[in-house]
Protein backbone atom coordinates (compact mmCIF):
# COMPACT_ATOMS: atom_id res chain seq x y z
CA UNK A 1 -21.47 -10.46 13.04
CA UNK A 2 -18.54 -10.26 15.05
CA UNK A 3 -17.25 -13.84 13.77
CA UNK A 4 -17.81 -12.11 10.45
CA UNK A 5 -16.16 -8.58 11.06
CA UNK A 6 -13.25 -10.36 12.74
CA UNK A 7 -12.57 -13.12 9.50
CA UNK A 8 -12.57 -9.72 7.23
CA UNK A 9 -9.82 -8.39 9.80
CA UNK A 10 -8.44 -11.07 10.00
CA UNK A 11 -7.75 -11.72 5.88
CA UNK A 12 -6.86 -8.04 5.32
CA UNK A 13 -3.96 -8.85 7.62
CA UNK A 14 -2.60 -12.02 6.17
CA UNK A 15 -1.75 -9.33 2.87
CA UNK A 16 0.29 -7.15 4.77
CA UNK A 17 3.38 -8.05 3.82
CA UNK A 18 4.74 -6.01 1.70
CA UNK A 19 8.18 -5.75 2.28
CA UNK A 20 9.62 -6.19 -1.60
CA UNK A 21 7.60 -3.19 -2.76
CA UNK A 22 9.46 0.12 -2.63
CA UNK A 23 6.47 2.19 -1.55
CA UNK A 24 2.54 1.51 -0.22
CA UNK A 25 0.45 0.02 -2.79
CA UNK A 26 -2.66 2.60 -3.35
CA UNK A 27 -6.34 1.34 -3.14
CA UNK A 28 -8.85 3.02 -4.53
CA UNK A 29 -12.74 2.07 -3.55
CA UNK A 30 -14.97 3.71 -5.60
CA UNK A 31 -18.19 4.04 -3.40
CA UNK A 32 -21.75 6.41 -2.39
CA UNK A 33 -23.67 7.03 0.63
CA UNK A 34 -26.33 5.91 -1.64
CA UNK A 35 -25.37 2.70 -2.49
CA UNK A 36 -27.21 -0.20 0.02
CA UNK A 37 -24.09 -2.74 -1.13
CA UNK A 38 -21.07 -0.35 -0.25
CA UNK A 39 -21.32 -0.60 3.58
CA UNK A 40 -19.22 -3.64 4.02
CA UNK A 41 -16.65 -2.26 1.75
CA UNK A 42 -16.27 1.02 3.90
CA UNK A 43 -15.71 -0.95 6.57
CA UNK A 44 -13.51 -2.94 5.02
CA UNK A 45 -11.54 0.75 3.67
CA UNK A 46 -11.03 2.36 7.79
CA UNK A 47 -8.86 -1.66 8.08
CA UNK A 48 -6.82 -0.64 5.09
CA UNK A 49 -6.26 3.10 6.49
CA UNK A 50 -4.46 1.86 9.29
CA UNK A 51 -2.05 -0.18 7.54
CA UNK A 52 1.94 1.15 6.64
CA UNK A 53 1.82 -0.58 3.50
CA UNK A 54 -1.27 0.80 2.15
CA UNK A 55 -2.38 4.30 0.79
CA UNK A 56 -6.45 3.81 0.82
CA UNK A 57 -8.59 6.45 -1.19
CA UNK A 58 -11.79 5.93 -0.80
CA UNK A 59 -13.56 7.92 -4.29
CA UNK A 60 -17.37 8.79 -3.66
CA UNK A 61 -19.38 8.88 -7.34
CA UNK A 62 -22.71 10.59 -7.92
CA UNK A 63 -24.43 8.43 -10.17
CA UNK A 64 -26.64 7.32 -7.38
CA UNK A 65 -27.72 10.47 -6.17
CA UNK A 66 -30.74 10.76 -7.85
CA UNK A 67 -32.40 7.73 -5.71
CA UNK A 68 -33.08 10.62 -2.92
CA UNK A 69 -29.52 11.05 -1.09
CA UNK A 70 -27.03 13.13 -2.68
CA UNK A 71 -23.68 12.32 -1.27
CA UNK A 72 -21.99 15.57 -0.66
CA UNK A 73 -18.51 13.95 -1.05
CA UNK A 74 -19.20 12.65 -4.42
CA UNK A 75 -17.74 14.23 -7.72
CA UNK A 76 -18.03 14.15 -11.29
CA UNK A 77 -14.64 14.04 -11.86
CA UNK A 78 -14.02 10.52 -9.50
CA UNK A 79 -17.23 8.96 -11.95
CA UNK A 80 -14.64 10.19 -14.65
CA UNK A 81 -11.97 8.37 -13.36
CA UNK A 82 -13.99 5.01 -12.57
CA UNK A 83 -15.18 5.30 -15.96
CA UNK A 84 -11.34 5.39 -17.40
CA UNK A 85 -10.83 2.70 -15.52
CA UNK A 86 -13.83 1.04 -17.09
CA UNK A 87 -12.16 2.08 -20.90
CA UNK A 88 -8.80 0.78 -20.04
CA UNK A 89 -10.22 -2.56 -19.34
CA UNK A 90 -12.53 -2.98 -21.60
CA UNK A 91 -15.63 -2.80 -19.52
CA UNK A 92 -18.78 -1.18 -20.62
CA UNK A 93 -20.07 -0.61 -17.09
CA UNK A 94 -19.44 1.27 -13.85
CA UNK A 95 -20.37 0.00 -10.42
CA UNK A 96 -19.82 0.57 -6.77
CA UNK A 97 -18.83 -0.50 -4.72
CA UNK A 98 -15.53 -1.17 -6.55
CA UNK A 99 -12.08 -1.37 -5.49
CA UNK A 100 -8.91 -0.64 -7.93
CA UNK A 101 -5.49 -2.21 -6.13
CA UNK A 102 -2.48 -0.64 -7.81
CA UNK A 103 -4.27 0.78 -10.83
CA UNK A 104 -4.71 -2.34 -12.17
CA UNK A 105 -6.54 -5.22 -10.40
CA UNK A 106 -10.24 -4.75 -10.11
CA UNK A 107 -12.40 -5.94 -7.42
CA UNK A 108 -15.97 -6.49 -6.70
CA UNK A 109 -17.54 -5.20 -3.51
CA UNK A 110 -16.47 -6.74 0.04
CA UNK A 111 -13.76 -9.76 -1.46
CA UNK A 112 -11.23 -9.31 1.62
CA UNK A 113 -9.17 -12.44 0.30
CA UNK A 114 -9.58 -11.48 -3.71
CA UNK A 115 -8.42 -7.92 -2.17
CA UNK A 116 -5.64 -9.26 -0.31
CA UNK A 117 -4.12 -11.34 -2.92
CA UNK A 118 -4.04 -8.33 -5.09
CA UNK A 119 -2.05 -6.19 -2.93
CA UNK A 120 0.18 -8.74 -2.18
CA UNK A 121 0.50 -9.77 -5.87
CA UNK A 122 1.87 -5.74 -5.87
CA UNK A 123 3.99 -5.64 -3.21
CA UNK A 124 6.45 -8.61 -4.70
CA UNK A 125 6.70 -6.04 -7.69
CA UNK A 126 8.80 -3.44 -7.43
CA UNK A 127 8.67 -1.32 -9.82
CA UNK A 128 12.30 0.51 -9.61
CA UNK A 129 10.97 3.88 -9.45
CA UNK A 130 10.85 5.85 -5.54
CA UNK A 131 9.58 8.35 -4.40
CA UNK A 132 10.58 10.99 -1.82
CA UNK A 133 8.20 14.36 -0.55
CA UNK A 134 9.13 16.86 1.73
CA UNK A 135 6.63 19.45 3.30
CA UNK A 136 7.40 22.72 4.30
CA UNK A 137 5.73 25.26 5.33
CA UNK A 138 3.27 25.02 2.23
CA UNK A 139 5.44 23.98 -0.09
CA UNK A 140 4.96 20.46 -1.01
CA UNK A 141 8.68 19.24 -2.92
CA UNK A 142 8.44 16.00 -4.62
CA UNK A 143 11.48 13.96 -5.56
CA UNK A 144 10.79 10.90 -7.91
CA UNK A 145 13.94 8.59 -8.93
CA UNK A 146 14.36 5.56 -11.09
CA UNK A 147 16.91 2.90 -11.62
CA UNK A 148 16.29 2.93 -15.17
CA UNK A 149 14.79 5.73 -17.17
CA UNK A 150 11.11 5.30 -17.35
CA UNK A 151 9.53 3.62 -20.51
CA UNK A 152 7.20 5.69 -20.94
CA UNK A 153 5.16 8.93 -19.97
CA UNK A 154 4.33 8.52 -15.97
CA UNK A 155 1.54 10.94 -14.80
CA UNK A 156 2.73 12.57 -11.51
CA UNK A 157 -0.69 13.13 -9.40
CA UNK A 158 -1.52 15.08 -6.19
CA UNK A 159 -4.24 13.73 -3.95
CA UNK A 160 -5.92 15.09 -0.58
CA UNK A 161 -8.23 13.66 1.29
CA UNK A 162 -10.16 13.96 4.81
CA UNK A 163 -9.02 11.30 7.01
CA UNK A 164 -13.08 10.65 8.74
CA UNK A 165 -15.98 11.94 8.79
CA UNK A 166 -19.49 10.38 10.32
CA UNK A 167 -22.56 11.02 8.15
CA UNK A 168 -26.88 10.72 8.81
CA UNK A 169 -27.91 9.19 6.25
CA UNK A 170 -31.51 10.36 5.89
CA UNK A 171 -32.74 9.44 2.44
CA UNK A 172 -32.24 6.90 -0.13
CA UNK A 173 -31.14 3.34 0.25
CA UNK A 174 -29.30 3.40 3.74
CA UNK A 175 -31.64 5.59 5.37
CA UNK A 176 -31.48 5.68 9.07
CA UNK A 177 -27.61 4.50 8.81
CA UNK A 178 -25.40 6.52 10.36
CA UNK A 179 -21.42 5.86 8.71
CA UNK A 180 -18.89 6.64 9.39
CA UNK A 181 -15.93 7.09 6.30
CA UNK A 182 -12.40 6.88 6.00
CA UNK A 183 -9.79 8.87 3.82
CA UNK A 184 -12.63 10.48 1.26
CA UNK A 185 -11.28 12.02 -1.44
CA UNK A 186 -11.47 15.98 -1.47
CA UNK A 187 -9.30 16.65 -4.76
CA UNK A 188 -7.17 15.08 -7.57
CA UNK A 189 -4.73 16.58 -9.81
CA UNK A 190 -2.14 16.40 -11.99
CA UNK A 191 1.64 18.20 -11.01
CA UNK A 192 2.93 16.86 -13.95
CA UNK A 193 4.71 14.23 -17.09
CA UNK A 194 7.50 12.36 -16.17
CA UNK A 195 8.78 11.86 -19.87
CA UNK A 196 12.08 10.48 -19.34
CA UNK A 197 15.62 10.66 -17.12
CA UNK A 198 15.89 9.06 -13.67
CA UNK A 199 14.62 11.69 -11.87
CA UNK A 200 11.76 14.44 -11.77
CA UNK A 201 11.42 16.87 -9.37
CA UNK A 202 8.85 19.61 -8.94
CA UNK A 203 7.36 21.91 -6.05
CA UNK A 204 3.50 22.53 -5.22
CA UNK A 205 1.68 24.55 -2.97
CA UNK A 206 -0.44 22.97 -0.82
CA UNK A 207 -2.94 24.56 1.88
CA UNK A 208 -4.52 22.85 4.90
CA UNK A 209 -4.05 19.88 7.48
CA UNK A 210 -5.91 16.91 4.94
CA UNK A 211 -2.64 14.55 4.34
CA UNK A 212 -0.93 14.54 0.92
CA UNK A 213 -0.26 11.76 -1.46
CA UNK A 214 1.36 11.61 -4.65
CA UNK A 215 1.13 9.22 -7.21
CA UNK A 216 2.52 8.04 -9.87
CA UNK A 217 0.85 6.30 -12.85
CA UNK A 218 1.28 4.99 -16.39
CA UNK A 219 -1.42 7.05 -18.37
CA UNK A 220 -4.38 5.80 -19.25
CA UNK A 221 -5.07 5.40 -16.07
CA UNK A 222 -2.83 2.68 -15.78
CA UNK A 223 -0.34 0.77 -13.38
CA UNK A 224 0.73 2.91 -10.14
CA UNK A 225 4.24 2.57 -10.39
CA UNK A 226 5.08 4.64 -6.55
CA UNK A 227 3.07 6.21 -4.27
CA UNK A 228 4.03 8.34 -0.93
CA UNK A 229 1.99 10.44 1.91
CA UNK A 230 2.54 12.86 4.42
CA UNK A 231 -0.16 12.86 7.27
């Protein structure tokens, strides 16, 4: 197991360099506390947290709740969102656990390398667009730029999530397990559109210690074109 644990380090590291990209690429793992597969792609989600050139949002569903644990992070609105995800690429199915590099690239459960080649795939891509948020107080102030005006709509979103939290699992298919899970999702919205110019700026209120992220993304959902936090 250790041999094991330290090859997945070990791989998760080769694809950290993302120096060309002009912000963190986002990865999104779509997971349950009821789902016996997802363990090794938790794990594989408190690596990623650590990392400067990653924002990882780990997204619990509830369509496995009713096999006797209910997963009290889970929400209808992250199924929603896998299930967009699904649409956009022409999928007919849902699954966890799943991970979503970018917006785009989709992976399967625990594929450190397949995951690794995606975000480095992302970081040699700039996408000309930055940027910038400043926190105070509770006033969140979000500055987005561009070299070029954008091409199309970009959907500016607001994300907040609980950096760990360990878990009993007493039900269901990892009964007995006690986890331990990284940067869960608490709530996603949307500030705004970015329809055009080279900038967009905008202020939100926002309540709390969870760290902030903002993202933005071709519709759809689409592409992440820039991403930022504050912890």
């Amino acid at each position: 197991m250790r041999k094991v644990a330290a090859a997945l380090l070990l791989m998760l590291q080769i694809g950290s360099a993302a120096e060309a990209q002009q912000g963190p690429v986002v990865v999104e793992l779509f997971t349950s506390q009821g789902c016996s597969s997802c363990p090794p792609a938790d794990a594989m989600m408190a690596d990623l947290a650590n990392r400067d050139d990653v924002i990882a949002l780990a997204l619990h569903v509830d369509y496995w709740d009713y096999i006797g644990w209910k997963d009290h992070f889970a929400s209808p609105a992250f199924t929603e969102r896998q299930r967009q995800y699904a649409r956009a690429a022409g999928a007919n199915t849902i699954y966890t656990p799943q991970m979503v590099i970018g917006g785009r690239d989709h992976v399967v459960g625990a594929k450190p390398m397949e995951l690794s080649q995606a975000i480095r795939a992302l970081a040699a891509e700039p996408s000309g667009i930055t940027v910038d948020l400043h926190l105070s107080g509770e006033t969140l102030r979000v500055e987005a730029r561009a070299a070029r005006a954008p091409g199309g709509p970009i959907v500016v979103q607001l994300v907040r999530y609980t950096p760990e939290e360990t878990v009993s699992i007493r039900r269901g298919e990892n009964a007995g397990r006690t986890m331990t899970y990284v940067n869960i999702v608490r709530s996603w919205q949307v500030l705004g559109r970015w329809d055009g110019g080279t900038s967009w700026i905008a202020e939100a209120q926002v309540r709390g210690d969870d760290p902030v992220v903002v993202i933005l993304q071709e519709p759809g959902p689409g592409a992440i074109l820039a991403a930022a936090e504050i912890d």
